[in-house]
Protein backbone atom coordinates (compact mmCIF):
# COMPACT_ATOMS: atom_id res chain seq x y z
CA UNK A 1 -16.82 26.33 1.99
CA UNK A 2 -19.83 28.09 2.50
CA UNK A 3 -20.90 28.47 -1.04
CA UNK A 4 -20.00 24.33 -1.42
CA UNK A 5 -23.48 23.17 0.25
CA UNK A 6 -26.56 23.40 -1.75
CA UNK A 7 -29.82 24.15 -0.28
CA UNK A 8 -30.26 20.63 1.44
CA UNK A 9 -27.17 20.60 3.06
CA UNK A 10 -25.28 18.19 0.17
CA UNK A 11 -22.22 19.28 -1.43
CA UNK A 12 -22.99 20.65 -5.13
CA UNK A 13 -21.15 18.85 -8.10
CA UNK A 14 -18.51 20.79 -8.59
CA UNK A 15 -14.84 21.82 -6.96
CA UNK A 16 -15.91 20.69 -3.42
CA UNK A 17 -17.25 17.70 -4.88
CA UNK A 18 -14.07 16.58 -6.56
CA UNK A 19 -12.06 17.60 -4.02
CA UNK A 20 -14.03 15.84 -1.09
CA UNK A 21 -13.90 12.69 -3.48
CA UNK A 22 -10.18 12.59 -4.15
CA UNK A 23 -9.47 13.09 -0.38
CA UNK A 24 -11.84 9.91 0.21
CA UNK A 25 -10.31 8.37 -2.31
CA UNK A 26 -6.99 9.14 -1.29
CA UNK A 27 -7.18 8.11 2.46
CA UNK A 28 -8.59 5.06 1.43
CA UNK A 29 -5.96 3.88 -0.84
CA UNK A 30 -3.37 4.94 2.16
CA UNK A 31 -5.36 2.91 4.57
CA UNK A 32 -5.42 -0.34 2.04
CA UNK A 33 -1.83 0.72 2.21
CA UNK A 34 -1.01 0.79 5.49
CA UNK A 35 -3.20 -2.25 6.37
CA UNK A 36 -1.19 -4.26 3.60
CA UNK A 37 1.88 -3.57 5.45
CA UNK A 38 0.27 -4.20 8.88
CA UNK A 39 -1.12 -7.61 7.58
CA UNK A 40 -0.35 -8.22 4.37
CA UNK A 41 -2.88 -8.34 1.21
CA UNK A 42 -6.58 -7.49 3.15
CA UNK A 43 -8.65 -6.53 0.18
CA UNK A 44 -6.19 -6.78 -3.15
């Protein structure tokens, strides 16, 4: 991950990019999820 950081310190567009944004994404949806389950429809 060295090579992901450009020369301020934020990720270039690119693999990292896409792959830090589908884990964001991916967590979120599982916590909209999990809180749906919890206590039914929060933010649908």
């Amino acid at each position: 991950m060295a090579g992901a950081l450009g020369p301020h310190g934020f990720p270039q567009p690119g693999r990292g990019y896409v792959f830090v944004s589908k884990l964001l994404g991916a967590s979120m949806l599982f916590w909209m999820l999990y809180r749906g389950k919890k206590d039914g429809p929060v933010l649908l």
